[in-house]
PDB file of N, CA and C in Angstrom:
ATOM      1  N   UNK A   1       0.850  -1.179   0.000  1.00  0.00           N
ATOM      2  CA  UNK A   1       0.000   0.000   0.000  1.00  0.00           C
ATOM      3  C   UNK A   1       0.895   1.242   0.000  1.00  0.00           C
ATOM      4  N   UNK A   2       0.344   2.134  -0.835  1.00  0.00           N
ATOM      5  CA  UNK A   2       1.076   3.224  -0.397  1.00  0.00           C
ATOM      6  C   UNK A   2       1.151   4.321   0.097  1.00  0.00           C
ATOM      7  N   UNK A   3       2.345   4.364   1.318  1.00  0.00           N
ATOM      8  CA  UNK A   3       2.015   5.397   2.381  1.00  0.00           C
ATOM      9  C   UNK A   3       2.692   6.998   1.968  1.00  0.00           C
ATOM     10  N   UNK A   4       1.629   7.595   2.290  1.00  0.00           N
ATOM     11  CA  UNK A   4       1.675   8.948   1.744  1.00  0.00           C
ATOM     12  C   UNK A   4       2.258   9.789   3.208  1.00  0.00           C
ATOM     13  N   UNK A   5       2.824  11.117   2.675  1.00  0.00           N
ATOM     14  CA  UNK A   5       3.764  11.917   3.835  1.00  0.00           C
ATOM     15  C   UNK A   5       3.260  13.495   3.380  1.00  0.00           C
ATOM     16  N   UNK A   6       3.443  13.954   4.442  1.00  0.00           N
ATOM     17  CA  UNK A   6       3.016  15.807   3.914  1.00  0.00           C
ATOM     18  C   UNK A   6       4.539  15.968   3.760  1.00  0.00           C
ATOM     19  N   UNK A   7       4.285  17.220   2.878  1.00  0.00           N
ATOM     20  CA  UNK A   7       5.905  17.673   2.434  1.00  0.00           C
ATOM     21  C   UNK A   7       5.383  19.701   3.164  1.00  0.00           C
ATOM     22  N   UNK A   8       6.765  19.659   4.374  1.00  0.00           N
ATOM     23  CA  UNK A   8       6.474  20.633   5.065  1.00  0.00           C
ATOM     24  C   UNK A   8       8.533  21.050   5.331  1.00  0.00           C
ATOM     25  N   UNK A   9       8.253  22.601   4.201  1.00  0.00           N
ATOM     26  CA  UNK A   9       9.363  22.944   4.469  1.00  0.00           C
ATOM     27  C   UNK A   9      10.768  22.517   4.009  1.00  0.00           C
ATOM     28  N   UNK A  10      10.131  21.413   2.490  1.00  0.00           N
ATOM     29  CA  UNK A  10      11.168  21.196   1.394  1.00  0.00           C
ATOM     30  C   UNK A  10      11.468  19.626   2.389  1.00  0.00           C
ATOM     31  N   UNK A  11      10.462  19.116   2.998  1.00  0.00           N
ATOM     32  CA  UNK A  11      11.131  17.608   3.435  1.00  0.00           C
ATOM     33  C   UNK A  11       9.942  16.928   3.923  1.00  0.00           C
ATOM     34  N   UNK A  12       9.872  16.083   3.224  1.00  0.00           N
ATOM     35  CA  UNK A  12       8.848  14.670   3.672  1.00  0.00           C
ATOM     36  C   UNK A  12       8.647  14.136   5.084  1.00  0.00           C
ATOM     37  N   UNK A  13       7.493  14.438   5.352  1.00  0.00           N
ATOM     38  CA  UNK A  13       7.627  13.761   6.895  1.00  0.00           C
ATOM     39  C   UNK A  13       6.034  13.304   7.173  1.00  0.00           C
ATOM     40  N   UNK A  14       5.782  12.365   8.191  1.00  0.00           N
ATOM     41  CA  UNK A  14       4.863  11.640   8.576  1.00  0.00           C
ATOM     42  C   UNK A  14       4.128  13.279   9.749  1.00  0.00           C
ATOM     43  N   UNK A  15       3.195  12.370  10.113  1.00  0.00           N
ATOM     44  CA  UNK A  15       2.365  13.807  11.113  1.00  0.00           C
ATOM     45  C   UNK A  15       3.116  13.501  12.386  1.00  0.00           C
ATOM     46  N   UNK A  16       3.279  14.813  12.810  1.00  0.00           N
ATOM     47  CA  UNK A  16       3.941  14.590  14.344  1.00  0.00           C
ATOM     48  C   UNK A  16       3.205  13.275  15.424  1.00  0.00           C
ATOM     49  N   UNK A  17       1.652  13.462  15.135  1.00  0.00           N
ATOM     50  CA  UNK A  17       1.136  12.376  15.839  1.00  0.00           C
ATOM     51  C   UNK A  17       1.149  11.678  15.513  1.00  0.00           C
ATOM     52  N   UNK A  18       1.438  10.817  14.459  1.00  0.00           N
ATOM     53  CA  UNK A  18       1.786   9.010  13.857  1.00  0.00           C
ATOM     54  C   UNK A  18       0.324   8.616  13.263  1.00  0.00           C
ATOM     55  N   UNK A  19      -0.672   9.491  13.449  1.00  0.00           N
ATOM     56  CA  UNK A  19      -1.727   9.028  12.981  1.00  0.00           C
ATOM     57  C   UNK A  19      -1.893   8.926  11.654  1.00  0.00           C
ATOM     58  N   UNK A  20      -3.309   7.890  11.285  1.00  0.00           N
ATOM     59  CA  UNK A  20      -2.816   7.990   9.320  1.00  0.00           C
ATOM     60  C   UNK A  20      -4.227   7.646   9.037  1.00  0.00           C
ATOM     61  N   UNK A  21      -5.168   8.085   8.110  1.00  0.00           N
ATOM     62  CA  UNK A  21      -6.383   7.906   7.499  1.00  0.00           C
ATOM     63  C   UNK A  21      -5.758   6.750   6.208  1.00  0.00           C
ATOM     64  N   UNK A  22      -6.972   5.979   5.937  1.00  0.00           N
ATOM     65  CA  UNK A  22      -6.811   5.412   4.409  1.00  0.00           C
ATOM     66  C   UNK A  22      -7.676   6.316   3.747  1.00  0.00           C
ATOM     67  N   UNK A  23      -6.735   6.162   2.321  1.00  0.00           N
ATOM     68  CA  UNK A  23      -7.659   6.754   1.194  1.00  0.00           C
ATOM     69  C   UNK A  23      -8.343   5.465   0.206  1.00  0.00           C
ATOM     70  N   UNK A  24      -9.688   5.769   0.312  1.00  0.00           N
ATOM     71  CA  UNK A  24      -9.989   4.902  -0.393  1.00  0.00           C
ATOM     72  C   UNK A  24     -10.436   5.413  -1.773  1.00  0.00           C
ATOM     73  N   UNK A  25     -10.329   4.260  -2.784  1.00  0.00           N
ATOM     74  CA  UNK A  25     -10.851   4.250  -3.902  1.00  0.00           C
ATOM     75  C   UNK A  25     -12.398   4.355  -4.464  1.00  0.00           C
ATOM     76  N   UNK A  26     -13.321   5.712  -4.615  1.00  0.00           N
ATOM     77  CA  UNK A  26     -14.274   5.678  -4.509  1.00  0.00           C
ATOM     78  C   UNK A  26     -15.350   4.453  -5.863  1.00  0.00           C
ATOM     79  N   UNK A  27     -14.520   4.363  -6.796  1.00  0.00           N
ATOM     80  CA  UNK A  27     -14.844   3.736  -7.880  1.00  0.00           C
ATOM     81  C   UNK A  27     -14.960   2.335  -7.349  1.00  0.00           C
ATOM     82  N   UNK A  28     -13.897   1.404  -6.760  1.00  0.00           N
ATOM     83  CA  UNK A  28     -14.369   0.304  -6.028  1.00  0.00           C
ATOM     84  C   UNK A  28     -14.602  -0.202  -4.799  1.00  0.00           C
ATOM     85  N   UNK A  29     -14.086   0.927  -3.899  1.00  0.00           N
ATOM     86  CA  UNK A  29     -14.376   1.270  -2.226  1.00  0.00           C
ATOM     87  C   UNK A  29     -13.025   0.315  -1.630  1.00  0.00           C
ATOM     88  N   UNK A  30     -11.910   0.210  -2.524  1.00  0.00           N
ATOM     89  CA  UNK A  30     -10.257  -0.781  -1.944  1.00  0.00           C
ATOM     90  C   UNK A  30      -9.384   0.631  -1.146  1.00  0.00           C
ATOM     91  N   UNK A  31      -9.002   0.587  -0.595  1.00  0.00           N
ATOM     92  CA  UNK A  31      -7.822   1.369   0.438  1.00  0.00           C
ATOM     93  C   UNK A  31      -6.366   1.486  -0.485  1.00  0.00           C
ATOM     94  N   UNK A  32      -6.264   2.630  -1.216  1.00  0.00           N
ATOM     95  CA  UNK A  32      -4.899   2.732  -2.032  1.00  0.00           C
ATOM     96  C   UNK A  32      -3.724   3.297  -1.149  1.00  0.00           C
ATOM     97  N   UNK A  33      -4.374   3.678  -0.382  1.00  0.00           N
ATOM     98  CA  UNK A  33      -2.955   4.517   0.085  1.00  0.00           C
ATOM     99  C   UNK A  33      -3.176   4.661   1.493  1.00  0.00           C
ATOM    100  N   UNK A  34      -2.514   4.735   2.775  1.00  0.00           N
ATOM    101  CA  UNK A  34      -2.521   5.712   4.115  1.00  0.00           C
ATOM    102  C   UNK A  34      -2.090   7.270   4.094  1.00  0.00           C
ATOM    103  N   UNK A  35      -2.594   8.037   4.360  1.00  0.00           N
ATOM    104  CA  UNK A  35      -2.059   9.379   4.625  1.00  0.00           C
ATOM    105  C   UNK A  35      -2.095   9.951   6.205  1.00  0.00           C
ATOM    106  N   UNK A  36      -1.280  10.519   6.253  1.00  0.00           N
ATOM    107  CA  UNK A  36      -1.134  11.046   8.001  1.00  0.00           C
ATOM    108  C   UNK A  36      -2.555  11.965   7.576  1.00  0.00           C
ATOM    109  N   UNK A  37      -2.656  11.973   9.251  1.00  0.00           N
ATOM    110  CA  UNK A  37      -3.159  13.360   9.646  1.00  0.00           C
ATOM    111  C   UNK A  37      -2.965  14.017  10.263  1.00  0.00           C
ATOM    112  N   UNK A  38      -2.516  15.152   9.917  1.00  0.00           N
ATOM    113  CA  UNK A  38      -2.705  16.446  10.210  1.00  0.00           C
ATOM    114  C   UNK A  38      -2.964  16.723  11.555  1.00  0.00           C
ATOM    115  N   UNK A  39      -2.471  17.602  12.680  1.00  0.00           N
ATOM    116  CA  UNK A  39      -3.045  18.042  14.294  1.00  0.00           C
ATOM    117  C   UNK A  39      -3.060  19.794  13.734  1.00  0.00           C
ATOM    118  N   UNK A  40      -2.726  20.278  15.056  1.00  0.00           N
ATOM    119  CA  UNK A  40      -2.667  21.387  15.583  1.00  0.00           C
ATOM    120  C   UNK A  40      -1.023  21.848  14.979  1.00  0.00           C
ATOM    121  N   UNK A  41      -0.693  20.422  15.699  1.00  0.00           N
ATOM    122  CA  UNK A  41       1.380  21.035  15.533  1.00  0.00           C
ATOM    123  C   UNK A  41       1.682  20.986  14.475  1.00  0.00           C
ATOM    124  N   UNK A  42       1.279  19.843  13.548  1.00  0.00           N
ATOM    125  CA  UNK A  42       1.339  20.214  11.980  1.00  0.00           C
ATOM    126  C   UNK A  42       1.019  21.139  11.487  1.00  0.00           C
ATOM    127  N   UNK A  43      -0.236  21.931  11.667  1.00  0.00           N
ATOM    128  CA  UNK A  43      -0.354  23.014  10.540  1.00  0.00           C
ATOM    129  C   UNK A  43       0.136  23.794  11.633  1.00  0.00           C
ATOM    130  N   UNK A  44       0.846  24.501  12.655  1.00  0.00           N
ATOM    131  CA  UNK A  44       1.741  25.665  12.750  1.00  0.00           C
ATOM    132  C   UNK A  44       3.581  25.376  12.365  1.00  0.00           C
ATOM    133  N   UNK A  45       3.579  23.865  11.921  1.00  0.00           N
ATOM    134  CA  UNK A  45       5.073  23.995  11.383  1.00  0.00           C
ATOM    135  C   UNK A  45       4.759  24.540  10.097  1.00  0.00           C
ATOM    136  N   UNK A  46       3.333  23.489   9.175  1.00  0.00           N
ATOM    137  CA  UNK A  46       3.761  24.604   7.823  1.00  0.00           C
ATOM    138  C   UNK A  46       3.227  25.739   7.567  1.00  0.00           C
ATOM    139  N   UNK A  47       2.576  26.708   8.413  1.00  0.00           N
ATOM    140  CA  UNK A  47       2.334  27.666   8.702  1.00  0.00           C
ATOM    141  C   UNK A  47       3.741  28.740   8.801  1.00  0.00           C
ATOM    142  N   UNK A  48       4.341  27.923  10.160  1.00  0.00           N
ATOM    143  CA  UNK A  48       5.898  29.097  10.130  1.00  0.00           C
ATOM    144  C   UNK A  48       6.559  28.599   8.787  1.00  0.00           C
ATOM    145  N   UNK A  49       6.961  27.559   7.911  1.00  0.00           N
ATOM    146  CA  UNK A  49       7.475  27.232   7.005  1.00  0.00           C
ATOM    147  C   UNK A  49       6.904  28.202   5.932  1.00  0.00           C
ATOM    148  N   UNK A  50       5.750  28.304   5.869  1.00  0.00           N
ATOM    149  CA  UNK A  50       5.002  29.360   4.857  1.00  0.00           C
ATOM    150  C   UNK A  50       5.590  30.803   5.043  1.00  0.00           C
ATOM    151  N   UNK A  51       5.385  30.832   6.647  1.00  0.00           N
ATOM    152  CA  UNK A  51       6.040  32.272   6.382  1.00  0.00           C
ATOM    153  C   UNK A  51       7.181  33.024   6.072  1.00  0.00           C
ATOM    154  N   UNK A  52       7.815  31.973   6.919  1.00  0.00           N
ATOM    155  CA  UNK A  52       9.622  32.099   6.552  1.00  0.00           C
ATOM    156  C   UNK A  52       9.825  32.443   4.872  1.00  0.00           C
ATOM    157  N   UNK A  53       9.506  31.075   4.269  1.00  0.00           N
ATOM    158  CA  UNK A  53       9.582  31.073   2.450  1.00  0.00           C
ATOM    159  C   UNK A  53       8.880  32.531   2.146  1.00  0.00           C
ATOM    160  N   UNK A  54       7.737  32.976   2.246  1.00  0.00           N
ATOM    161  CA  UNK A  54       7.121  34.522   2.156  1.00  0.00           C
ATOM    162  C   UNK A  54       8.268  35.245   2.021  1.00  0.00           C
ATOM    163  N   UNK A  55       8.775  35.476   3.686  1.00  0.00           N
ATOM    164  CA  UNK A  55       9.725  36.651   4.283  1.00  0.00           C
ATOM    165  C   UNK A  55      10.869  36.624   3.478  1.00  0.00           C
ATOM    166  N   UNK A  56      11.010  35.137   2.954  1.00  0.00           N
ATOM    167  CA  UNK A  56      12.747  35.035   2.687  1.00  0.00           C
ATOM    168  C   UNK A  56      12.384  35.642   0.917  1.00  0.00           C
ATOM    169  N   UNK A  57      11.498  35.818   0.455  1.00  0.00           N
ATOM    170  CA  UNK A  57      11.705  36.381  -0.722  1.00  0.00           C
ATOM    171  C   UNK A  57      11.247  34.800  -2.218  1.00  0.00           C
ATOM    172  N   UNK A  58      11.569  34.085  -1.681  1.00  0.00           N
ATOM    173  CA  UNK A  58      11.573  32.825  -2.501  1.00  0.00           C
ATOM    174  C   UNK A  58      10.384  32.781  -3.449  1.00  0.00           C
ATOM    175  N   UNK A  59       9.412  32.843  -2.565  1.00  0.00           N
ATOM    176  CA  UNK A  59       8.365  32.860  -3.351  1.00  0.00           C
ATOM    177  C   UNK A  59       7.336  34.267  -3.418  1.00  0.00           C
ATOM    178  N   UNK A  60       7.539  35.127  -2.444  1.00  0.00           N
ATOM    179  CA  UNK A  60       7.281  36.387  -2.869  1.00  0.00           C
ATOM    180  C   UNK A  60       7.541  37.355  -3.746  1.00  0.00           C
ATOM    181  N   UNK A  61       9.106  37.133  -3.959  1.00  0.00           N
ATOM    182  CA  UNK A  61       9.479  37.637  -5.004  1.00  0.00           C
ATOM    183  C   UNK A  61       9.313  37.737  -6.558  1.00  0.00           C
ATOM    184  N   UNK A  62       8.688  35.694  -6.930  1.00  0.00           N
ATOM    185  CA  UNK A  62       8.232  35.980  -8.109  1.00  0.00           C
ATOM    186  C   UNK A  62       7.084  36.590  -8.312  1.00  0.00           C
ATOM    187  N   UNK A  63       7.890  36.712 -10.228  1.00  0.00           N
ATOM    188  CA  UNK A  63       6.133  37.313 -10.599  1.00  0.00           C
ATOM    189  C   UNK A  63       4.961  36.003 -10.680  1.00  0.00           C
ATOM    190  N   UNK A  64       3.823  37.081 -10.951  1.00  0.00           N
ATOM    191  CA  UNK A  64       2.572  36.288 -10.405  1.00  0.00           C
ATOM    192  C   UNK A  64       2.587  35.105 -11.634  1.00  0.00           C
ATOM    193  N   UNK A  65       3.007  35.325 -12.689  1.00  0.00           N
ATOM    194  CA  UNK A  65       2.966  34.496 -13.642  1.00  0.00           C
ATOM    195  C   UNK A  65       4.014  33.122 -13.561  1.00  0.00           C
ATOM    196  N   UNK A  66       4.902  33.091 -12.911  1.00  0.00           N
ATOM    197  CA  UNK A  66       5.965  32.407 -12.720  1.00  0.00           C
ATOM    198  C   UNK A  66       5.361  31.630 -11.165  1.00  0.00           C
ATOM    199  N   UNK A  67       4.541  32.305 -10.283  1.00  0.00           N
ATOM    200  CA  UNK A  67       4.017  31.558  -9.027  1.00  0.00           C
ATOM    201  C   UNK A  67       2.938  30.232  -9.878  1.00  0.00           C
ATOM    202  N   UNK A  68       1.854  31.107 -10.514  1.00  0.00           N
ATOM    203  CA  UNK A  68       1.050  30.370 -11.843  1.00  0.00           C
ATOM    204  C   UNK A  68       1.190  29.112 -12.295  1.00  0.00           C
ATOM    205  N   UNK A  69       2.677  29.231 -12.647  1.00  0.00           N
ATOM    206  CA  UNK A  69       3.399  28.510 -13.344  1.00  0.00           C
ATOM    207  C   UNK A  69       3.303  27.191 -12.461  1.00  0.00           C
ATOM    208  N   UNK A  70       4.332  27.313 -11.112  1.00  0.00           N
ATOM    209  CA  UNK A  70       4.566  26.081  -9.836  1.00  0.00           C
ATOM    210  C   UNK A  70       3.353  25.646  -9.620  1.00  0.00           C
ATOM    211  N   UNK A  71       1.914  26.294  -9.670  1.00  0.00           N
ATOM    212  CA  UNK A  71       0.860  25.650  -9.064  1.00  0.00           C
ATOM    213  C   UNK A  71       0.302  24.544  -9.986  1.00  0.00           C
ATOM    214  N   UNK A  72       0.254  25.365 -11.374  1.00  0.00           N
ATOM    215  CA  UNK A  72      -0.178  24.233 -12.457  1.00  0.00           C
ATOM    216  C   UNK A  72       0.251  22.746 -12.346  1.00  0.00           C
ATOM    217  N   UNK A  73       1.585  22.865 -12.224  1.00  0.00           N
ATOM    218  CA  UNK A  73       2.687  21.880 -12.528  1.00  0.00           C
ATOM    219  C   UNK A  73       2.237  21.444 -11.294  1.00  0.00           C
ATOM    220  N   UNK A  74       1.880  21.518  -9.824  1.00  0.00           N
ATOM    221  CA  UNK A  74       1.605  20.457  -8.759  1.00  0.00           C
ATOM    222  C   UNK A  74       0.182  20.469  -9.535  1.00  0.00           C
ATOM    223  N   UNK A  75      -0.673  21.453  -9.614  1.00  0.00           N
ATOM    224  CA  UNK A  75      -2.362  20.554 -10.144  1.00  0.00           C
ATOM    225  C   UNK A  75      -1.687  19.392 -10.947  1.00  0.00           C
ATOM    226  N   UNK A  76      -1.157  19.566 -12.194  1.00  0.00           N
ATOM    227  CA  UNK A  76      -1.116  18.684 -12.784  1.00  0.00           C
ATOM    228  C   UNK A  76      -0.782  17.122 -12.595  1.00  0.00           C
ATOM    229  N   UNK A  77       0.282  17.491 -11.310  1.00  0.00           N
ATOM    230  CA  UNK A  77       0.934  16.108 -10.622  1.00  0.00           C
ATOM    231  C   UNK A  77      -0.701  15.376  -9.953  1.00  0.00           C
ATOM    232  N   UNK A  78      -1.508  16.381  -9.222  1.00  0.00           N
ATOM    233  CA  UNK A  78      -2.154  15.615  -8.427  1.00  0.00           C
ATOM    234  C   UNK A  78      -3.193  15.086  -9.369  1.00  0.00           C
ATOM    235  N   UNK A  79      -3.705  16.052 -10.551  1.00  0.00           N
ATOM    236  CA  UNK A  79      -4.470  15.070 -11.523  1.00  0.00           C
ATOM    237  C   UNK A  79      -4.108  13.593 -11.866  1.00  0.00           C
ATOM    238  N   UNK A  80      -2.911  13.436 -12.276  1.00  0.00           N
ATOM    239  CA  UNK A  80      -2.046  11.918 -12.422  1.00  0.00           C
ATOM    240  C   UNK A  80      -1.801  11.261 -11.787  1.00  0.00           C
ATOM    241  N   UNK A  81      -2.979  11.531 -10.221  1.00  0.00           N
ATOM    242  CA  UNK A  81      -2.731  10.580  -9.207  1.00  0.00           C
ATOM    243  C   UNK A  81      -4.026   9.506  -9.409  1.00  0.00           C
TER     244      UNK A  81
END
């Protein structure tokens, strides 16, 4: 099966609490994957991770067309899931 990780801050990691939902397949109702979930402490790491990247210019700095650009390219990844 395959186990899925949030990516927080340019690095793969499981949820601080070890917990994990299945995702199931709505077309035949089979379990494809585990994914963590998410707490409290998770979304304020990628929360400060968000902001830092903001502050540091990385992604504030581009133009809006070039931000555009990075989002497509993950839609597109998650369509091909």
């Amino acid at each position: 099966m395959l186990k899925l990780k949030k990516f927080i801050n340019g690095e793969w990691m499981d949820s601080l609490s070890k917990q994990t939902s299945n995702v199931v397949n709505p077309a035949n109702g089979k379990i494809i994957a585990e994914a963590p979930n998410g707490n409290t402490e998770d979304a304020r790491m990628a929360i400060d991770a968000a902001r830092t990247a903001f502050d540091s210019g990385i992604w504030s700095d581009l133009q809006a067309s070039e931000r555009a650009s990075y989002l497509f390219k993950i839609a597109e990844k998650i369509a091909c899931i």
